[in-house]
Protein backbone atom coordinates (compact mmCIF):
# COMPACT_ATOMS: atom_id res chain seq x y z
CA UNK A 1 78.11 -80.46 4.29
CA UNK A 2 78.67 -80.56 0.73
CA UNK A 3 75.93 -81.53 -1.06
CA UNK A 4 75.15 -85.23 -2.23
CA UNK A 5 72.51 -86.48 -4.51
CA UNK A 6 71.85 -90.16 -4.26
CA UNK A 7 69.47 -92.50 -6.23
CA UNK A 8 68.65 -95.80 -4.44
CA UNK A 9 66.68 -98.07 -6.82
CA UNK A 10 65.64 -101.42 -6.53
CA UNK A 11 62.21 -103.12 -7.05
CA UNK A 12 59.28 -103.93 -4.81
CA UNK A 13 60.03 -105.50 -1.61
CA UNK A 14 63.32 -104.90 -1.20
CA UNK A 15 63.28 -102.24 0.95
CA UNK A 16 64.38 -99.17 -0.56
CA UNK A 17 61.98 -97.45 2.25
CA UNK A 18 63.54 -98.33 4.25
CA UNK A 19 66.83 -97.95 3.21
CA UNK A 20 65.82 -93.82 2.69
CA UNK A 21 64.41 -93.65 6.03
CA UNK A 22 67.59 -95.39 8.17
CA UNK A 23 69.98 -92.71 6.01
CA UNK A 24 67.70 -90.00 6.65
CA UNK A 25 67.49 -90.33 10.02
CA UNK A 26 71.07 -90.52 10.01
CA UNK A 27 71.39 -87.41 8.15
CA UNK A 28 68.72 -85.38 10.87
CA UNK A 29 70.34 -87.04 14.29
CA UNK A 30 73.72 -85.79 12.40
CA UNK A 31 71.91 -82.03 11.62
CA UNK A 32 72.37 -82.13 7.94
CA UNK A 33 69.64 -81.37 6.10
CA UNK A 34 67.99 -84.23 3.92
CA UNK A 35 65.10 -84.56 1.40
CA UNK A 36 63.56 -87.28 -0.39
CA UNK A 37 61.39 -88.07 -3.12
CA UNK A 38 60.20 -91.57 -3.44
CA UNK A 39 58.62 -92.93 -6.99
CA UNK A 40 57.35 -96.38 -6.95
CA UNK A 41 56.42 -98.38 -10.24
CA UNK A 42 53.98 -100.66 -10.09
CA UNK A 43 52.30 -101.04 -6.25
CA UNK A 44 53.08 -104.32 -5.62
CA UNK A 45 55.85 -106.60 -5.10
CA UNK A 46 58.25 -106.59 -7.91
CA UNK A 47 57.66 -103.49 -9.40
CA UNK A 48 59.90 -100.55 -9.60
CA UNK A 49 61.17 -98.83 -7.07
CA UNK A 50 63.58 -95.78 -6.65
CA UNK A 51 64.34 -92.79 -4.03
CA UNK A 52 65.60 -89.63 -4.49
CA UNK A 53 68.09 -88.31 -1.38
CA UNK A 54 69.66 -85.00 -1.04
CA UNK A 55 71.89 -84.30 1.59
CA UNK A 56 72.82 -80.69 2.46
CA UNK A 57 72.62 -77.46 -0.16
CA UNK A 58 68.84 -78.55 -0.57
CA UNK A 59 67.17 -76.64 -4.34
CA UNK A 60 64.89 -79.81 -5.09
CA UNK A 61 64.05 -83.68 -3.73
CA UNK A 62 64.20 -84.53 -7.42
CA UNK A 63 67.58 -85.48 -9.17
CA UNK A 64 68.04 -85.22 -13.38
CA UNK A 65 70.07 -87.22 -15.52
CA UNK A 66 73.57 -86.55 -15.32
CA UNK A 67 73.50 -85.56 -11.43
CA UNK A 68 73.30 -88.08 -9.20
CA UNK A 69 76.59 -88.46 -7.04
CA UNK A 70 75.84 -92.22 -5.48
CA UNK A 71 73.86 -94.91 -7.80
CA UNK A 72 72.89 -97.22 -5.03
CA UNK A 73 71.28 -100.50 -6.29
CA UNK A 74 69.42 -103.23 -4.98
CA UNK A 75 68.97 -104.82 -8.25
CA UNK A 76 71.39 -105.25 -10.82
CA UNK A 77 68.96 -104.48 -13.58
CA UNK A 78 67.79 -101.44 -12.22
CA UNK A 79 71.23 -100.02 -11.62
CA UNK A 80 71.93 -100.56 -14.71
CA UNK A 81 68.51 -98.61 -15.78
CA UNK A 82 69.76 -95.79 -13.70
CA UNK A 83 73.04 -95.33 -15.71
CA UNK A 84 71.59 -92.18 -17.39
CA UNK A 85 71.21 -90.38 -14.35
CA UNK A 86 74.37 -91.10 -13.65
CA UNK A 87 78.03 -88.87 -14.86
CA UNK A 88 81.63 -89.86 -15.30
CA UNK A 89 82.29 -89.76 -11.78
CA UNK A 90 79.45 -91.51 -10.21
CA UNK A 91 80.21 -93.75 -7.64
CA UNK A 92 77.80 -96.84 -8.07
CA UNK A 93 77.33 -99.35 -5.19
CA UNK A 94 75.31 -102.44 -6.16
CA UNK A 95 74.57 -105.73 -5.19
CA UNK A 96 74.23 -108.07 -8.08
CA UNK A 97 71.66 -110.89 -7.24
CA UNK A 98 68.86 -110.46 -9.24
CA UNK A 99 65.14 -110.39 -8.47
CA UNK A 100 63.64 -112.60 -11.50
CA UNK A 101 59.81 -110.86 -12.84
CA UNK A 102 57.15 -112.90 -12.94
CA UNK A 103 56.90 -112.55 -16.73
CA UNK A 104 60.66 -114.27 -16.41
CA UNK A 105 59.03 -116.91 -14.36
CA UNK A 106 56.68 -117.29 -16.37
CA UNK A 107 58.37 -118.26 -19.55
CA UNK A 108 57.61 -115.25 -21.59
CA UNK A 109 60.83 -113.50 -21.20
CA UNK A 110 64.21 -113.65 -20.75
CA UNK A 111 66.23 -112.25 -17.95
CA UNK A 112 69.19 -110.54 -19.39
CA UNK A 113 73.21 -111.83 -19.59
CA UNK A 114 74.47 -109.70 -16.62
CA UNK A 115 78.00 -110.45 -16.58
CA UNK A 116 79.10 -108.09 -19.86
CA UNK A 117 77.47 -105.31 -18.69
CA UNK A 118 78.57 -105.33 -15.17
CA UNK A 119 81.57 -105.94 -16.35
CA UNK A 120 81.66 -102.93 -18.66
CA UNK A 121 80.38 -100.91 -15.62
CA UNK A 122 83.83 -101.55 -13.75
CA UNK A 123 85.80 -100.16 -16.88
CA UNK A 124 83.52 -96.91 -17.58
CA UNK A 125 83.31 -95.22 -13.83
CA UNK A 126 85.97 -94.95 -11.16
CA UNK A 127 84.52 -96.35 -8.70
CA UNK A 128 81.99 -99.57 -8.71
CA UNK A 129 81.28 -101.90 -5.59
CA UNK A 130 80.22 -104.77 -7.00
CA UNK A 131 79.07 -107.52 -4.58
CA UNK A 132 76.38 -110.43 -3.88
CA UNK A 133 74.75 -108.17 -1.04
CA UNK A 134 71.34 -110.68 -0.80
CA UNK A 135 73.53 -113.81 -0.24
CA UNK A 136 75.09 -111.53 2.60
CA UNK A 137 71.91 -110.85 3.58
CA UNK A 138 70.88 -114.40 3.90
CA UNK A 139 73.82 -115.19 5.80
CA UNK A 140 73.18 -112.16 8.86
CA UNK A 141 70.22 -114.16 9.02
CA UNK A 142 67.73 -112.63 6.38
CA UNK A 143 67.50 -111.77 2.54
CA UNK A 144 64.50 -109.15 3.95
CA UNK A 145 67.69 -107.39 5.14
CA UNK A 146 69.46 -106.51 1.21
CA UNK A 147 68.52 -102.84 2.40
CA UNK A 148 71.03 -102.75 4.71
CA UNK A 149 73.85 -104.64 3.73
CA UNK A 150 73.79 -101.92 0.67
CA UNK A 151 73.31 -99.32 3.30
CA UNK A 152 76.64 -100.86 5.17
CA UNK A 153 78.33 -100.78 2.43
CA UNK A 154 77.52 -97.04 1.96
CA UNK A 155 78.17 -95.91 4.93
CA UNK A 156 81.48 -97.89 4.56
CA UNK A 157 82.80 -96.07 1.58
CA UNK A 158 83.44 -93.11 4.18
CA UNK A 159 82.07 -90.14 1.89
CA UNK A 160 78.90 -88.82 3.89
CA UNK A 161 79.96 -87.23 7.41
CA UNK A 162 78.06 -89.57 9.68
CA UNK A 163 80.10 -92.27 11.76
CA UNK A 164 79.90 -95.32 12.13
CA UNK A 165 77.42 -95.79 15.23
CA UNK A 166 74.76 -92.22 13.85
CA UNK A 167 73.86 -95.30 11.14
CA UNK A 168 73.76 -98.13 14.12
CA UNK A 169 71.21 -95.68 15.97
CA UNK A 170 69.13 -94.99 13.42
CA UNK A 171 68.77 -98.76 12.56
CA UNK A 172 67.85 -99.71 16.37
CA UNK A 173 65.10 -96.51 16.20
CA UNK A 174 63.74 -97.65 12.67
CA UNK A 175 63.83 -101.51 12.75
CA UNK A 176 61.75 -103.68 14.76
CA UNK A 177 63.35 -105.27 17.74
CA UNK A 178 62.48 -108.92 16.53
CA UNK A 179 64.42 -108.07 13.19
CA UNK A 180 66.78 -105.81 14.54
CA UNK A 181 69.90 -108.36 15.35
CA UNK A 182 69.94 -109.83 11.64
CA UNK A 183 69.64 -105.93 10.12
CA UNK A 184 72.65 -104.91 12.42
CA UNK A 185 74.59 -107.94 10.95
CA UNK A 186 73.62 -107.58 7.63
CA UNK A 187 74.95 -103.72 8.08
CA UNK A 188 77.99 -104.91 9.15
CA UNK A 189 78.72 -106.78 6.54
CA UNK A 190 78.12 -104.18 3.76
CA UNK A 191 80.32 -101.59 5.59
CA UNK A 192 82.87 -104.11 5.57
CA UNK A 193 82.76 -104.84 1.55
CA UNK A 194 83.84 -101.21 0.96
CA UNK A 195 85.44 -100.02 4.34
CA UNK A 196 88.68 -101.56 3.17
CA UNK A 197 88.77 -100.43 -0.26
């Protein structure tokens, strides 16, 4: 296949890991060849978070600024971080409920105005999917399950040459049967956000 860099970034406890490892095994079953490169922020919940993933025409795990094909976020502060990496064509997938930092909760700083920027996202690249993927979450049955409504929604869009049901398998081989069912739905309804579009 043609090659595709993707950055998935997020913060702590949101399951980027996961996230990585469900494509990548999607990527292996499929027998394109995938490699990742995970950097984590601070090791503990609510820290950074991001994954480099390069599928087919491997040189290096690593993606620079101005590369990166897919901008998947978790967190709408951290996609908008990742902008730099990004180029006039990047297609950014993101889901925009935010994950508020302690030092938010706290009192001792504010958590930015989010609707200009976003906003301004939509206008500068061609193609943005904007949506409230932790609410969808919440509604397959848990907002421990952001991971793969963003996933869904990825695999959705109809650009990487797995179908459909490679993703389904590698959720039911990666996911633990007690939170399988939710994951599934939660899939389903991110692959449904941008499978129309």
């Amino acid at each position: 296949m043609e090659r595709k860099r993707i950055l998935a970034v997020g913060v702590g406890g949101q399951g980027i890991l996961l996230f990585s490892r469900v494509l990548g095994e999607t990527a292996l079953a499929s027998g394109t060849a995938v490699a990742m490169s995970e950097v984590h922020g601070m090791a503990q919940r609510g820290g950074v978070v991001e994954t480099n993933i390069v599928l087919g025409g491997i040189r290096s795990p690593l993606i620079s600024e101005g590369e990166v094909d897919i901008l998947v976020g978790l967190e709408p502060v951290e996609t908008l971080r990742a902008l730099p990496r990004a180029r006039q064509d990047t297609i950014i997938i993101s889901s925009t409920d935010p994950v508020i930092p302690q030092i938010v909760k706290d009192g001792l700083a504010p958590y930015p105005d989010l609707e200009e920027p976003l906003q301004r996202l939509k206008e500068t690249f061609p193609r943005v999917y904007l949506f409230a993927g932790e609410q969808m979450a919440r509604e397959a049955g848990t907002g421990k399950a952001l991971n793969m409504v963003v996933l869904g929604a990825l695999a959705g869009l109809g650009i990487l040459p797995f179908s459909r049901d490679s993703f389904l398998e590698a959720i039911r081989k990666l996911v633990k049967p007690k939170f399988l069912e939710a994951n599934l739905k939660a899939f389903e309804a991110g692959f449904a956000v941008t499978a129309s579009s």
